[in-house]
C-alpha atoms as a PDB file:
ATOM      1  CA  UNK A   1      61.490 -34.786 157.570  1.00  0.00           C
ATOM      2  CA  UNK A   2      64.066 -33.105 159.942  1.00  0.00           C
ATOM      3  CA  UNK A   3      66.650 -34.308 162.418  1.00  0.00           C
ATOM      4  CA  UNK A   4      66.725 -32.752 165.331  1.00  0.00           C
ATOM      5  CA  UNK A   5      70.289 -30.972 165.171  1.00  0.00           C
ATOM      6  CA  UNK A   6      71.737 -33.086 168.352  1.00  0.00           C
ATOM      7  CA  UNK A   7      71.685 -36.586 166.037  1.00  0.00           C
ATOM      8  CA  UNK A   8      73.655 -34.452 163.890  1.00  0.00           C
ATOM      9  CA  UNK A   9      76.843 -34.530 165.338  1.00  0.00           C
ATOM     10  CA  UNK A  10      77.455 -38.362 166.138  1.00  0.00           C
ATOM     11  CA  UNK A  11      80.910 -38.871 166.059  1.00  0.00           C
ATOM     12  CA  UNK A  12      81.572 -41.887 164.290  1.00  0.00           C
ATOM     13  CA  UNK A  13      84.383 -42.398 161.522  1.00  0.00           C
ATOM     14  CA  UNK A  14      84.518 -44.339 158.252  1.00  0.00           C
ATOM     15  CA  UNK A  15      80.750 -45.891 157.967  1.00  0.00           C
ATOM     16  CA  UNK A  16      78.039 -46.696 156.072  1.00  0.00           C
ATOM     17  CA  UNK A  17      74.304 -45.401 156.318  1.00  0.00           C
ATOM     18  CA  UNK A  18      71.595 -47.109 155.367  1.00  0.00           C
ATOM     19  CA  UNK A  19      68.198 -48.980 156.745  1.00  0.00           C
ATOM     20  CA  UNK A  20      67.683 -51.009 159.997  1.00  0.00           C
ATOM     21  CA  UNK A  21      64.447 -51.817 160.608  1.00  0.00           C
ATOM     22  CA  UNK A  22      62.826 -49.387 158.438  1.00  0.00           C
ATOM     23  CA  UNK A  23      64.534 -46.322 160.394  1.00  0.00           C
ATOM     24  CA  UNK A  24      68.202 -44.614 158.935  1.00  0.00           C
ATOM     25  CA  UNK A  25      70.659 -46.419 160.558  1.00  0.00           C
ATOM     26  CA  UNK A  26      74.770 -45.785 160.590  1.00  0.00           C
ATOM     27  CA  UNK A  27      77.002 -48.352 160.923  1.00  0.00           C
ATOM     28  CA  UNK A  28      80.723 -48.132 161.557  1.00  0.00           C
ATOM     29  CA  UNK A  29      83.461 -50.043 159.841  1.00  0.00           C
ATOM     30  CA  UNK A  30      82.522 -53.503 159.211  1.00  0.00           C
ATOM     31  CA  UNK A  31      80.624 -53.858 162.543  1.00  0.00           C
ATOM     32  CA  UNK A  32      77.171 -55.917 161.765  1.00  0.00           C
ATOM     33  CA  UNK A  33      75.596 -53.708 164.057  1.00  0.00           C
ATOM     34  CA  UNK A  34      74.677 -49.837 163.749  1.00  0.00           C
ATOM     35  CA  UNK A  35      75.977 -47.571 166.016  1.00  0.00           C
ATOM     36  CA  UNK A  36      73.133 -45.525 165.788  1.00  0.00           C
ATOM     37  CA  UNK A  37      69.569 -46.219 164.532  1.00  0.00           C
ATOM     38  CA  UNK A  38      67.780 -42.524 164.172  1.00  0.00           C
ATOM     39  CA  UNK A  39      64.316 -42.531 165.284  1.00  0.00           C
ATOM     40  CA  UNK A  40      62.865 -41.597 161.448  1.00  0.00           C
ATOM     41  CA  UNK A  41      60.942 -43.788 159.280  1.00  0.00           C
ATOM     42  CA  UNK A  42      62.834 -44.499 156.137  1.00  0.00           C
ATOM     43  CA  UNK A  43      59.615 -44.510 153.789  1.00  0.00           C
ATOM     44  CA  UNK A  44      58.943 -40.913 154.818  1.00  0.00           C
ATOM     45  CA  UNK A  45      61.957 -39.885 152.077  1.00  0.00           C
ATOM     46  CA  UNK A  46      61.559 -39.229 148.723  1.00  0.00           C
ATOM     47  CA  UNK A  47      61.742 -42.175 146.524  1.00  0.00           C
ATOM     48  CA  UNK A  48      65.381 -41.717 145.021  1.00  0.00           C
ATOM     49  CA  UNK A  49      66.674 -41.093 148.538  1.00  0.00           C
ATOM     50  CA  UNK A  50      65.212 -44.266 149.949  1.00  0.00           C
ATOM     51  CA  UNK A  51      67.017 -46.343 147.013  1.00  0.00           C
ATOM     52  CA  UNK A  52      70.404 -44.610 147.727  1.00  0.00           C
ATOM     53  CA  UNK A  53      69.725 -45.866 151.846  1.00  0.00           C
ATOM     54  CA  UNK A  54      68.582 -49.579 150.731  1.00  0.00           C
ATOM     55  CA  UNK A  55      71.830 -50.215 148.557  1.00  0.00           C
ATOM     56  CA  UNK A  56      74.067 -48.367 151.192  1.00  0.00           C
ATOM     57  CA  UNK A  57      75.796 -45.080 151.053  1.00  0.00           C
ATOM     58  CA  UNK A  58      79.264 -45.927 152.388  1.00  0.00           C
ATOM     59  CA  UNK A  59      81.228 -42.500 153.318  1.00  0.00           C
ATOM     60  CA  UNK A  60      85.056 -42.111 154.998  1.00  0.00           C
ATOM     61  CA  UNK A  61      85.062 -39.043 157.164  1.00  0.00           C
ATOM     62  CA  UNK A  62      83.684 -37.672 159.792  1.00  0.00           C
ATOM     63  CA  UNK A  63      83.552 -34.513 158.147  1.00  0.00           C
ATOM     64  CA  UNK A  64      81.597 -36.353 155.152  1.00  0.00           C
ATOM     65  CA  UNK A  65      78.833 -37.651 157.881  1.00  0.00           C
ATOM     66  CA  UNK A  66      78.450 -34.513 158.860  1.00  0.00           C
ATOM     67  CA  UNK A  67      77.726 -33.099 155.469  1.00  0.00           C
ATOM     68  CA  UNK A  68      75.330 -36.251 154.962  1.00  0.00           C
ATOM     69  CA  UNK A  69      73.538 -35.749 158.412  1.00  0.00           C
ATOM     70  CA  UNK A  70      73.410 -32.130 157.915  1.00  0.00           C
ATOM     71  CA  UNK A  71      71.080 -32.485 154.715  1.00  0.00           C
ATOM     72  CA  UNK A  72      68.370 -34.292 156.929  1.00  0.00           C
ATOM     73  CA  UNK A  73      68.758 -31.173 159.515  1.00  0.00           C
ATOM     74  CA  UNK A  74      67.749 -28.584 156.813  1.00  0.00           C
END
């Protein structure tokens, strides 16, 4: 699966990305809501990677988003 490079810069800081509605979502702070739902079907990852988005992967940085969101882009 790739993201397209654009959804790979959303400027958000101290958040948590997980799953919305089957699709990756990011949420910031402690905000119920996401900030941004990407437009990718969770199930399409690899098993262990699904798991890690189900319980949450909680990161403090923009920089560290980055890094996350960049994985997906490559």
């Amino acid at each position: 699966m790739k993201i397209k490079k654009y959804q790979c810069y959303i400027l958000l800081a101290g958040f948590l990305v997980g799953i919305h509605s089957g699709r990756i979502a990011i949420w910031q702070g402690e905000d119920p809501q996401p900030k941004a739902v990407l437009p990718y079907p969770a199930d399409l990852l690899p098993e262990a990677d699904r798991i890690a988005l189900e319980n949450g992967i909680r990161l403090d940085s923009r920089a560290d988003l980055t890094r996350f969101l960049e994985d997906f882009c490559s």
